[in-house]
C-alpha atoms as a PDB file:
ATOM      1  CA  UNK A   1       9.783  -1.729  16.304  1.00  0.00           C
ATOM      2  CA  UNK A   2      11.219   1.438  15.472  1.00  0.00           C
ATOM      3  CA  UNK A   3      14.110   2.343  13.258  1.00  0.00           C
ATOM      4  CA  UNK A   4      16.214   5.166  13.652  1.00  0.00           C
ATOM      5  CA  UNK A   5      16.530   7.070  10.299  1.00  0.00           C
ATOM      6  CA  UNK A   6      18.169  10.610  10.218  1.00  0.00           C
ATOM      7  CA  UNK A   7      16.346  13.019  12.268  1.00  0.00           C
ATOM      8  CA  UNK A   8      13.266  10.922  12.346  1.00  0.00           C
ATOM      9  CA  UNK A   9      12.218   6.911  13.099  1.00  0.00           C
ATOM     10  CA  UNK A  10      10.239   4.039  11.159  1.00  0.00           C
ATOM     11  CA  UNK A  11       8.205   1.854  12.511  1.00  0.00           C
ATOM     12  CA  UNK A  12       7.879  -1.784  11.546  1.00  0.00           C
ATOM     13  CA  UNK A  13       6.501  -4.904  12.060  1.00  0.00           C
ATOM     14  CA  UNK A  14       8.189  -8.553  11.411  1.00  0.00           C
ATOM     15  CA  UNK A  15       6.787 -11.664  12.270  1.00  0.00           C
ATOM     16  CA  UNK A  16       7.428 -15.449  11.068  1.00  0.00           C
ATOM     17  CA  UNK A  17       9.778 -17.643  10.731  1.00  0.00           C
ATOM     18  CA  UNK A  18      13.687 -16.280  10.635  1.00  0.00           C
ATOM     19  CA  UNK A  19      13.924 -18.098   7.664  1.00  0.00           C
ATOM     20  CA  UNK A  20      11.026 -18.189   5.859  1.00  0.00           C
ATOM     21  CA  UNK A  21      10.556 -15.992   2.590  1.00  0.00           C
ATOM     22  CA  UNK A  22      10.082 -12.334   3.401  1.00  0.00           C
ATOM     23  CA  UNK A  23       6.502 -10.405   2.520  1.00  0.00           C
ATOM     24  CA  UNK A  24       7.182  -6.924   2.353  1.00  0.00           C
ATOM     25  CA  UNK A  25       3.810  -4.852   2.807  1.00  0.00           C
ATOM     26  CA  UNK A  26       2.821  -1.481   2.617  1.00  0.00           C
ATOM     27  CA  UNK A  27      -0.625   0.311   3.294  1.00  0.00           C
ATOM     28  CA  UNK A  28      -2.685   3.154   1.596  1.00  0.00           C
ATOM     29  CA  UNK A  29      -2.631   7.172   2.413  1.00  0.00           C
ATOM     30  CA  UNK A  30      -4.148   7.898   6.019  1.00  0.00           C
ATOM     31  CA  UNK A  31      -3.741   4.107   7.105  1.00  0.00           C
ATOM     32  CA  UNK A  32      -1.208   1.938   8.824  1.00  0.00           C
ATOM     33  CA  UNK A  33       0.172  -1.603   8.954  1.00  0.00           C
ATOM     34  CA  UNK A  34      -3.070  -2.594  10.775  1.00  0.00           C
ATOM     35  CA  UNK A  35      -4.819  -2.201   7.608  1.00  0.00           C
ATOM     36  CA  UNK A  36      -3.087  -6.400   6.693  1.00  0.00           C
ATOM     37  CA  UNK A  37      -3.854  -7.896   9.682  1.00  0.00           C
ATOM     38  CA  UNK A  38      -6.589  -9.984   7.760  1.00  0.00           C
ATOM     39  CA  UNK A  39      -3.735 -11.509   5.560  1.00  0.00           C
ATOM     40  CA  UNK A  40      -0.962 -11.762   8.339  1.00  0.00           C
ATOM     41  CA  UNK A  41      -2.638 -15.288  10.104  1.00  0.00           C
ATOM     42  CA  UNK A  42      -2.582 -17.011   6.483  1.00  0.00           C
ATOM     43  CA  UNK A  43       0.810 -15.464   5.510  1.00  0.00           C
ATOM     44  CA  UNK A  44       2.215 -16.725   8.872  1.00  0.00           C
ATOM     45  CA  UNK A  45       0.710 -20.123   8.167  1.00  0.00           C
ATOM     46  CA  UNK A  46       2.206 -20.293   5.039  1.00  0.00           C
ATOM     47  CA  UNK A  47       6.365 -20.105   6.368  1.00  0.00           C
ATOM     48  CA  UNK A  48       6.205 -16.678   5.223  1.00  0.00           C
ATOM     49  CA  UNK A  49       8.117 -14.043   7.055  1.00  0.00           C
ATOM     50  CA  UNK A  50       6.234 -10.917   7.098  1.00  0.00           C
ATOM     51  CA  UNK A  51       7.301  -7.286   7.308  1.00  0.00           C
ATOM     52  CA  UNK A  52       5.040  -4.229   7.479  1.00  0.00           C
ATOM     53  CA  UNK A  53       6.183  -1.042   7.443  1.00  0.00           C
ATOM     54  CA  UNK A  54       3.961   2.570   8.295  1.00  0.00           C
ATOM     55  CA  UNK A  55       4.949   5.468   5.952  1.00  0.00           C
ATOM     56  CA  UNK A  56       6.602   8.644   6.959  1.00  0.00           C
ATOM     57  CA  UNK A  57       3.816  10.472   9.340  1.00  0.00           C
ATOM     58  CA  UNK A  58       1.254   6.814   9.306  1.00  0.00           C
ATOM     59  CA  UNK A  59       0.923   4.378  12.568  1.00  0.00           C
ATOM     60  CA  UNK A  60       3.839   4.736  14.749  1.00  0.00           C
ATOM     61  CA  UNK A  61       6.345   6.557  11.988  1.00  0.00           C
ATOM     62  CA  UNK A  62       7.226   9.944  12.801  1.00  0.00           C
ATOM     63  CA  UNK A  63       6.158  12.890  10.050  1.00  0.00           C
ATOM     64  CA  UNK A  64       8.703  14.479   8.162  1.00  0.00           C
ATOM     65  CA  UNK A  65       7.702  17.887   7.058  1.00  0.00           C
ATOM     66  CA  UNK A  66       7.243  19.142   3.560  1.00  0.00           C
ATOM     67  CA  UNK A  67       6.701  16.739   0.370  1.00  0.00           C
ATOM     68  CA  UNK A  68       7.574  13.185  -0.359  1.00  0.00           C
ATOM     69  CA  UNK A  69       8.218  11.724  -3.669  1.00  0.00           C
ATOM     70  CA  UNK A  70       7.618   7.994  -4.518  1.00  0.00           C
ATOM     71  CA  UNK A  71      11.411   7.811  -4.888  1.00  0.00           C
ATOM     72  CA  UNK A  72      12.395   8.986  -1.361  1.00  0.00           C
ATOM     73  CA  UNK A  73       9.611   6.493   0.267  1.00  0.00           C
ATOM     74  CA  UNK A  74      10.843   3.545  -1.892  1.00  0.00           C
ATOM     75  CA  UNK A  75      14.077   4.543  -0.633  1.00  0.00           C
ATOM     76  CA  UNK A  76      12.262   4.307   3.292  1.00  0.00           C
ATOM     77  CA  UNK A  77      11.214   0.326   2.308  1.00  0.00           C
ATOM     78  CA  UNK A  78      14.903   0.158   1.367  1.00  0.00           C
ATOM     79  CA  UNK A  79      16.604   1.588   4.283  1.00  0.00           C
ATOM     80  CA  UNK A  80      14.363  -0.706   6.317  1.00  0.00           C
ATOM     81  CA  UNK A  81      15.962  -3.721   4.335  1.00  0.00           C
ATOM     82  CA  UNK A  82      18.870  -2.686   4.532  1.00  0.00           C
ATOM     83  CA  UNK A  83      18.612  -2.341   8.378  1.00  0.00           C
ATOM     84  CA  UNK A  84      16.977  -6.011   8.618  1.00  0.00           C
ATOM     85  CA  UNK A  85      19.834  -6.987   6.834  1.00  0.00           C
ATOM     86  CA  UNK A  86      16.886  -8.814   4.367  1.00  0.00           C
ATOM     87  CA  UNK A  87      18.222  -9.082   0.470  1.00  0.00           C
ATOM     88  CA  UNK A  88      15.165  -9.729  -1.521  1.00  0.00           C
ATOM     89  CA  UNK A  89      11.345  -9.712  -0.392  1.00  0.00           C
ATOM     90  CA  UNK A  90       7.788 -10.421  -1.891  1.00  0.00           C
ATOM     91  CA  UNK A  91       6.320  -6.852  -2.526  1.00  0.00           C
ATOM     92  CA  UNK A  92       2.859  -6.331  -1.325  1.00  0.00           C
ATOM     93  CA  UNK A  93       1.212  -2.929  -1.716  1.00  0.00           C
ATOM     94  CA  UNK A  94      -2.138  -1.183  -2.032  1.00  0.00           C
ATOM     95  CA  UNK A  95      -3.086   2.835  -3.261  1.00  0.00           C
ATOM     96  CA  UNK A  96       0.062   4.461  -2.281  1.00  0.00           C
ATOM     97  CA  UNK A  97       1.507   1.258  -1.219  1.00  0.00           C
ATOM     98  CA  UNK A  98       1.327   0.287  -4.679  1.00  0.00           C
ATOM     99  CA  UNK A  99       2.909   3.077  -6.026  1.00  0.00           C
ATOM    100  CA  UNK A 100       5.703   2.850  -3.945  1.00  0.00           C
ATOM    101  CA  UNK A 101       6.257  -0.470  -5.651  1.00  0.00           C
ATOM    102  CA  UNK A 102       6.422   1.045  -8.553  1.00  0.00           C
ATOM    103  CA  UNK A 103       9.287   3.169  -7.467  1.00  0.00           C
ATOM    104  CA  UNK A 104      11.363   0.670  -5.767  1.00  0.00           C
ATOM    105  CA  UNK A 105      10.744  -2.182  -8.448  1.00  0.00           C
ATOM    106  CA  UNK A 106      12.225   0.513 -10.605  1.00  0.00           C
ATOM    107  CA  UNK A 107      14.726   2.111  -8.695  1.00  0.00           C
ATOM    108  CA  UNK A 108      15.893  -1.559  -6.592  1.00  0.00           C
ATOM    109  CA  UNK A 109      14.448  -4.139  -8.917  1.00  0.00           C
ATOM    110  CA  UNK A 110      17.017  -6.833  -8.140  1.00  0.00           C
ATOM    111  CA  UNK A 111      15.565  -6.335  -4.554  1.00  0.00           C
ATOM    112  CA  UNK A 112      12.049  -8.042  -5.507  1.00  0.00           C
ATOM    113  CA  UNK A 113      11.321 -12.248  -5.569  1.00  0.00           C
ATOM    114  CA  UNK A 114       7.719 -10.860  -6.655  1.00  0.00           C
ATOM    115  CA  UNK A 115       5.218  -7.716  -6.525  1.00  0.00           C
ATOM    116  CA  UNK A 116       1.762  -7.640  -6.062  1.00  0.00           C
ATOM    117  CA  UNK A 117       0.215  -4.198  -6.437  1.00  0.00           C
ATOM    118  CA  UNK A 118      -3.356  -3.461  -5.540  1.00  0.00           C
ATOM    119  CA  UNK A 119      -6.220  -0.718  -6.245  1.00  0.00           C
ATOM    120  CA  UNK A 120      -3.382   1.583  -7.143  1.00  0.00           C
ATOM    121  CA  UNK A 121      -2.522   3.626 -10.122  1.00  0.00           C
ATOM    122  CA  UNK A 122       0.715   3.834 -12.817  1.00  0.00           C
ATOM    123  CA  UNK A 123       0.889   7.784 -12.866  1.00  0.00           C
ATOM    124  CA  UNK A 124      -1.092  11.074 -10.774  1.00  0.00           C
ATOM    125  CA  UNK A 125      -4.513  11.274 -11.542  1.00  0.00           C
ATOM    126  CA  UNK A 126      -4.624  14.526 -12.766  1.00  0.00           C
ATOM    127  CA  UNK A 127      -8.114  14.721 -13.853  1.00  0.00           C
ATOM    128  CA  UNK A 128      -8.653  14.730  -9.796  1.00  0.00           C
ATOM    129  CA  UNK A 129      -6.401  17.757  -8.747  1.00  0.00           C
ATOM    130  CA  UNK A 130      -8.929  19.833  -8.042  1.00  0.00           C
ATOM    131  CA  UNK A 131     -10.366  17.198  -5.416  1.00  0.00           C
ATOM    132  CA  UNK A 132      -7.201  16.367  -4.312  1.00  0.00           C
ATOM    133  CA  UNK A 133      -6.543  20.459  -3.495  1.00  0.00           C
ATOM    134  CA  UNK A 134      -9.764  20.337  -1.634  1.00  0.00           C
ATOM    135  CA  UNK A 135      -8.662  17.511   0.512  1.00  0.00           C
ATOM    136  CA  UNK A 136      -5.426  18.730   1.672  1.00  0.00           C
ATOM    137  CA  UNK A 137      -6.880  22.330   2.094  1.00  0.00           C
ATOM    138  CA  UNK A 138      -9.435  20.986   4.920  1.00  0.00           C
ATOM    139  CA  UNK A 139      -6.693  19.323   6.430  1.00  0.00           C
ATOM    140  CA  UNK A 140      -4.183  22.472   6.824  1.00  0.00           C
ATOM    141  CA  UNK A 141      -7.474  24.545   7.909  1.00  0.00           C
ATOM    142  CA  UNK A 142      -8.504  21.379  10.287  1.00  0.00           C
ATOM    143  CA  UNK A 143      -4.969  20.746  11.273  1.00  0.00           C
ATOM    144  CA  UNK A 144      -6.383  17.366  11.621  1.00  0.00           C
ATOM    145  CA  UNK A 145      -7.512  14.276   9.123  1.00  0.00           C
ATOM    146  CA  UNK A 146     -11.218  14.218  11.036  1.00  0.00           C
ATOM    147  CA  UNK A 147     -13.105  16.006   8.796  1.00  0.00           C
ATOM    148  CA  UNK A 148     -11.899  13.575   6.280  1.00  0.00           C
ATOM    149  CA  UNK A 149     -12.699  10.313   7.722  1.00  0.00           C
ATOM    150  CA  UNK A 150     -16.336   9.678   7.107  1.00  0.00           C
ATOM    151  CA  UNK A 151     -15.714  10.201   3.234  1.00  0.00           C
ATOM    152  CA  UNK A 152     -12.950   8.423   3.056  1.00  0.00           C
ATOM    153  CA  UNK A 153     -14.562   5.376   4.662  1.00  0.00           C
ATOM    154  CA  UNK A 154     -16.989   5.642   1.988  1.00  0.00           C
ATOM    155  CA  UNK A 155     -14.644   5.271  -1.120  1.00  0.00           C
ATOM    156  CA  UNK A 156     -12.936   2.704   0.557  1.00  0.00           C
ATOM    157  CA  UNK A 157     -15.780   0.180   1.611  1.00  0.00           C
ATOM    158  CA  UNK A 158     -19.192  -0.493  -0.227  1.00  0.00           C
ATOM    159  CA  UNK A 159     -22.208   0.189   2.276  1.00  0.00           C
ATOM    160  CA  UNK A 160     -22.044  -3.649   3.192  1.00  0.00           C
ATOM    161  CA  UNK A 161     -19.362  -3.263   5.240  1.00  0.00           C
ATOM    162  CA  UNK A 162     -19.793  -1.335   8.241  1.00  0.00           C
ATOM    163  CA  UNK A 163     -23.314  -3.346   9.547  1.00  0.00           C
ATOM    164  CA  UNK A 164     -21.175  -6.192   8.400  1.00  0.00           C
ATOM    165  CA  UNK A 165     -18.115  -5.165  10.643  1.00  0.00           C
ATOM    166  CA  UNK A 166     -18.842  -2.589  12.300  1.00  0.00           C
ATOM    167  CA  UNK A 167     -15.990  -3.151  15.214  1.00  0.00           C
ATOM    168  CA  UNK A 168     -13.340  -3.358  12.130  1.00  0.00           C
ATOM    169  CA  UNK A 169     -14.736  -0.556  10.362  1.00  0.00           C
ATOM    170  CA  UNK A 170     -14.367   1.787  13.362  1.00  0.00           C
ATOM    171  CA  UNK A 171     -10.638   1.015  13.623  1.00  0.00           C
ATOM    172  CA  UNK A 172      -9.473   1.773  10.535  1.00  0.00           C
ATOM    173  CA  UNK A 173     -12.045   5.001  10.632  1.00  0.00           C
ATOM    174  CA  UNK A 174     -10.231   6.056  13.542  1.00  0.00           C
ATOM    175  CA  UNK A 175      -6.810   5.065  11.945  1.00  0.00           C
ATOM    176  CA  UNK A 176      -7.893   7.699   9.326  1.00  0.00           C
ATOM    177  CA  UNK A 177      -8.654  10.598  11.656  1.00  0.00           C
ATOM    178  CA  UNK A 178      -5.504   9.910  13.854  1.00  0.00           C
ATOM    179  CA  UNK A 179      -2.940   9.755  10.986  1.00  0.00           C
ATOM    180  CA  UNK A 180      -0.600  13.160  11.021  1.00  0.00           C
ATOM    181  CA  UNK A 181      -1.402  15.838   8.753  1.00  0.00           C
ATOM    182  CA  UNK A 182       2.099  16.417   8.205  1.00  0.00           C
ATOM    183  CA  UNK A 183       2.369  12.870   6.780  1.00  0.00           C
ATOM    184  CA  UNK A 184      -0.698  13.174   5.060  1.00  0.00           C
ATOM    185  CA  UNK A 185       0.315  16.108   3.111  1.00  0.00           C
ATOM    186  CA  UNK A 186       3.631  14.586   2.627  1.00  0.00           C
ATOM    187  CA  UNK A 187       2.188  11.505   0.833  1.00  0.00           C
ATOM    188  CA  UNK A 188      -0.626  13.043  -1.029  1.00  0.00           C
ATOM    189  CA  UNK A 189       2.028  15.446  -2.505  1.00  0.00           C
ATOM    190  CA  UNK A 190       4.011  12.367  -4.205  1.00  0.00           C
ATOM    191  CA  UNK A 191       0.293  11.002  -5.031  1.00  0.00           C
ATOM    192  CA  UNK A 192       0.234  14.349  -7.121  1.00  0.00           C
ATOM    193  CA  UNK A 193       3.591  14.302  -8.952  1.00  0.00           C
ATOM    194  CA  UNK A 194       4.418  11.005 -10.343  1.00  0.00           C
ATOM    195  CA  UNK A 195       4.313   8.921 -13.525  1.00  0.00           C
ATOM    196  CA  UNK A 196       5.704   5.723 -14.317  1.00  0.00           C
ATOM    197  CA  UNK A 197       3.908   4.702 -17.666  1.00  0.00           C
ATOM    198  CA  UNK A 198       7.005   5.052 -19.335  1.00  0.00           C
ATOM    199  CA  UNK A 199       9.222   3.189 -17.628  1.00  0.00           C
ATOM    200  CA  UNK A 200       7.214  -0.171 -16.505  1.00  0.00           C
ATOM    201  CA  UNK A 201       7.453  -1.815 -19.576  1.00  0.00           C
ATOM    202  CA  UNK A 202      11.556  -2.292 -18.429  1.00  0.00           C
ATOM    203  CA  UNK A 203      10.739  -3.910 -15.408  1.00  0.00           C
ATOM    204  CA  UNK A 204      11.376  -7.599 -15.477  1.00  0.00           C
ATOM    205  CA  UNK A 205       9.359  -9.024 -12.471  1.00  0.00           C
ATOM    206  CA  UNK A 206       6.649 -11.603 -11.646  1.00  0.00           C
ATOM    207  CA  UNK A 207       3.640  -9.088 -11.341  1.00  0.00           C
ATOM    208  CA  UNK A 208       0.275  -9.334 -10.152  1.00  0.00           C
ATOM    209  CA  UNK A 209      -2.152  -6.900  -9.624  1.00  0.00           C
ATOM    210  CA  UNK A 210      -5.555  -6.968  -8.227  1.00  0.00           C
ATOM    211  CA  UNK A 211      -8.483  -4.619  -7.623  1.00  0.00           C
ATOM    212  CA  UNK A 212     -11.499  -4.428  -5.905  1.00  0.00           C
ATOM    213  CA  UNK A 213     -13.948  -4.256  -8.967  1.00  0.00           C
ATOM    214  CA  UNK A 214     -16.097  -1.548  -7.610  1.00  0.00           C
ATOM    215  CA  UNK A 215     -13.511   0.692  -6.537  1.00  0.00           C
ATOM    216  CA  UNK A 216     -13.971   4.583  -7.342  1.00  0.00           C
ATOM    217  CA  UNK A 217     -10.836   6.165  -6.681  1.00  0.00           C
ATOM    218  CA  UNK A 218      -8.395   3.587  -8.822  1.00  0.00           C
ATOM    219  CA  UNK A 219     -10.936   2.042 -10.416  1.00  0.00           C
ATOM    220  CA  UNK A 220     -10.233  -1.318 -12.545  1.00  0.00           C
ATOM    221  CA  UNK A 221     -10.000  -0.141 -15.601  1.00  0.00           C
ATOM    222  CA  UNK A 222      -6.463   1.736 -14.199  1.00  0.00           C
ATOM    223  CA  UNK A 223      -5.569  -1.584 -12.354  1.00  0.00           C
ATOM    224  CA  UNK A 224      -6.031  -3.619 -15.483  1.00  0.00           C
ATOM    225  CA  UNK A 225      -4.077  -1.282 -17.743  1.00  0.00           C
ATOM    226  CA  UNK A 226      -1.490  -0.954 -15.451  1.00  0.00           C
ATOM    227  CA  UNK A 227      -0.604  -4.925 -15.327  1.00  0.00           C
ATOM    228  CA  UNK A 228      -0.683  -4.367 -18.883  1.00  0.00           C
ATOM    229  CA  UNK A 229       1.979  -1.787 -18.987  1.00  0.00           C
ATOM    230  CA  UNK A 230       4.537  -4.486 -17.085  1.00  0.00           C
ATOM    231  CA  UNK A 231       5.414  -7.834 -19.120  1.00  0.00           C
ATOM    232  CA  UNK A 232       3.791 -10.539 -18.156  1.00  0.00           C
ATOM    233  CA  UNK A 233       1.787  -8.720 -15.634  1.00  0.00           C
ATOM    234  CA  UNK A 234      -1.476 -10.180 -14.197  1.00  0.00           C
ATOM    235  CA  UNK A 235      -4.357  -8.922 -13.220  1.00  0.00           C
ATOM    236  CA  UNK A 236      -7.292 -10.281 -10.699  1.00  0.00           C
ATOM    237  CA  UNK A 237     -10.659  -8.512  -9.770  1.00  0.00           C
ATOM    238  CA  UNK A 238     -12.454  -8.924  -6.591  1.00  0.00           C
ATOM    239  CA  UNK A 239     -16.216  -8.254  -6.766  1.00  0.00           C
ATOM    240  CA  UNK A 240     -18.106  -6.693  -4.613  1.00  0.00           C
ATOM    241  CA  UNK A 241     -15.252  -4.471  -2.996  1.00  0.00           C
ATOM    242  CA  UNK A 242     -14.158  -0.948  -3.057  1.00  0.00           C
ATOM    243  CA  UNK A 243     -10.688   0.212  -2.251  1.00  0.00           C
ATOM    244  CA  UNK A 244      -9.854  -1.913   0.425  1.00  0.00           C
ATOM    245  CA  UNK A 245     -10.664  -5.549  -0.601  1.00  0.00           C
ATOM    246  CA  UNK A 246      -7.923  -7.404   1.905  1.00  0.00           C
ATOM    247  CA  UNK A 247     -10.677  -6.230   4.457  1.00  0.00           C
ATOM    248  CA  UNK A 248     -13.836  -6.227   2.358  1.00  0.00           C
ATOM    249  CA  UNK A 249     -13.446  -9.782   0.796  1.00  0.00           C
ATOM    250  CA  UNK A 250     -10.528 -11.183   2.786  1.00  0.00           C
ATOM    251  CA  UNK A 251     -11.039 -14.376   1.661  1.00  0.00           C
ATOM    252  CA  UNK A 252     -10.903 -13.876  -1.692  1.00  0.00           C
ATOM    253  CA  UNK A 253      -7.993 -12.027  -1.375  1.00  0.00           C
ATOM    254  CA  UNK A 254      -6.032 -14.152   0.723  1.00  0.00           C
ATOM    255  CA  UNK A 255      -7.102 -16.709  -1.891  1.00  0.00           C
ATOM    256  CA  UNK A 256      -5.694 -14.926  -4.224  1.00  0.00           C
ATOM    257  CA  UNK A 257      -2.359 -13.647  -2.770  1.00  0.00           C
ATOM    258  CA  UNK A 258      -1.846 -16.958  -1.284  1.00  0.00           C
ATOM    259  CA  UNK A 259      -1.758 -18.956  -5.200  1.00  0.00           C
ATOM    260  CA  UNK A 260       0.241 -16.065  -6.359  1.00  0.00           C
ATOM    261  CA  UNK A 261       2.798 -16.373  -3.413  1.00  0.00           C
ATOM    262  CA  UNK A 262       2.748 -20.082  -4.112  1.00  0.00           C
ATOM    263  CA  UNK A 263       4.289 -19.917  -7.710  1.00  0.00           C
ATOM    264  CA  UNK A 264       7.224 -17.928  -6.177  1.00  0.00           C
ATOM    265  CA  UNK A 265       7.695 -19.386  -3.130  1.00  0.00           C
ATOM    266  CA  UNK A 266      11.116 -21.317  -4.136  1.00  0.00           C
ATOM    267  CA  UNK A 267      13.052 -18.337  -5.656  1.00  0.00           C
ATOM    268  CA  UNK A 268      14.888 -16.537  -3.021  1.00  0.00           C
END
């Protein structure tokens, strides 16, 4: 579905039970809503309600030129609520999903039954700007997110995965070189300008995170310190995955998500 928004439209999906407990999920830079559909089946089985939503410029949202900050796309999840009429939701996120959490835990906390951030980082990773420069200068030159693709697969999935699933591994490949570069700029701009070390240890939410233990662009050691900068935050590892584990190891994942969902299933 798409929502009007000023000057521009989001699009979402929402499936399950009308009054089941509401998932809220959100995807990674140069990816889309597709990127879950290994945990929507056991969501759906659970009663769960879920809601996925493509960022400014991703899957079937329009682009919105110039740069985003993690405020103004927490404030996207929230207009989307709002919208939906939905009060409070289970927060799912991964990469920039993640860090969107972040942002709307702090800026709508009262808003969140739960979060679960994964393979995702607490502030810019500023030891990579210089990478990060490269990357969005072969996109303006390429006006496209092509020559991108084949690395980014790559960092996201160990060399297991593509002979494993090669069929899935195309799709989101071609996810990658079809997302906009206006939204891709937009996004990696906020990726590049945010930092919320210092305010995390306010937040007063059930918090997992999890992280695929071989991932190279928010590696573990970041996941782990980052549950550790939120009281009572958690923290799982799943082995023998990269950046995307919900696809790499979806059933440890699910396994995962599903026991964390469990122990918050009741508050509303």
């Amino acid at each position: 579905m798409l929502l009007p928004l000023t000057r521009r439209r989001l699009y979402y999906d929402l499936a399950g039970p009308e009054n089941g407990p509401v998932v809220c999920i959100t995807h990674s830079l140069s990816s889309d809503g597709g990127s879950w559909a290994e945990q929507v089946p056991p969501l759906l089985q659970g009663g769960f309600r879920v809601l996925r939503l493509d960022m400014r410029g991703h899957g079937g949202s329009d682009p919105v030129a110039g740069d985003y900050t993690m405020k103004e796309l927490a404030g996207d999840v929230a207009s989307v609520l709002d919208a939906l009429s939905i009060p409070r939701v289970h927060y799912v996120g991964l990469s920039i999903g993640g860090m969107i959490g972040q942002a709307f835990a702090i800026d709508h906390g009262a808003r969140l039954i739960s979060a679960m951030w994964c393979d995702t980082l607490p502030a810019s990773p500023s030891a990579a700007a210089a990478m990060w420069d490269e990357r969005m200068n072969t996109v303006r030159r390429a006006n496209s997110l092509e020559p991108l693709a084949d690395g980014t697969m790559e960092r996201w999935f160990t060399d297991a995965f593509k002979p494993r699933n090669p069929a899935r591994w195309k799709q989101i490949r071609d996810t990658v070189a079809a997302t906009t570069p206006a939204g891709f700029l937009g996004c990696s701009a906020a990726i590049m300008n945010f930092d919320f070390s210092g305010q995390l240890s306010s937040l007063r939410i059930p918090l997992l995170v999890a992280c695929g233990a071989e991932d190279p662009g928010t590696p573990a050691s970041e996941n782990r310190r980052l549950a550790g900068l939120v009281p009572g935050g958690r923290y799982e590892e799943i082995p023998n995955a990269r950046h995307f584990p919900n696809v790499e190891r979806p059933d440890e994942f699910n396994r995962i998500m599903m026991n964390w969902l469990a122990q918050h299933a009741r508050a509303r």
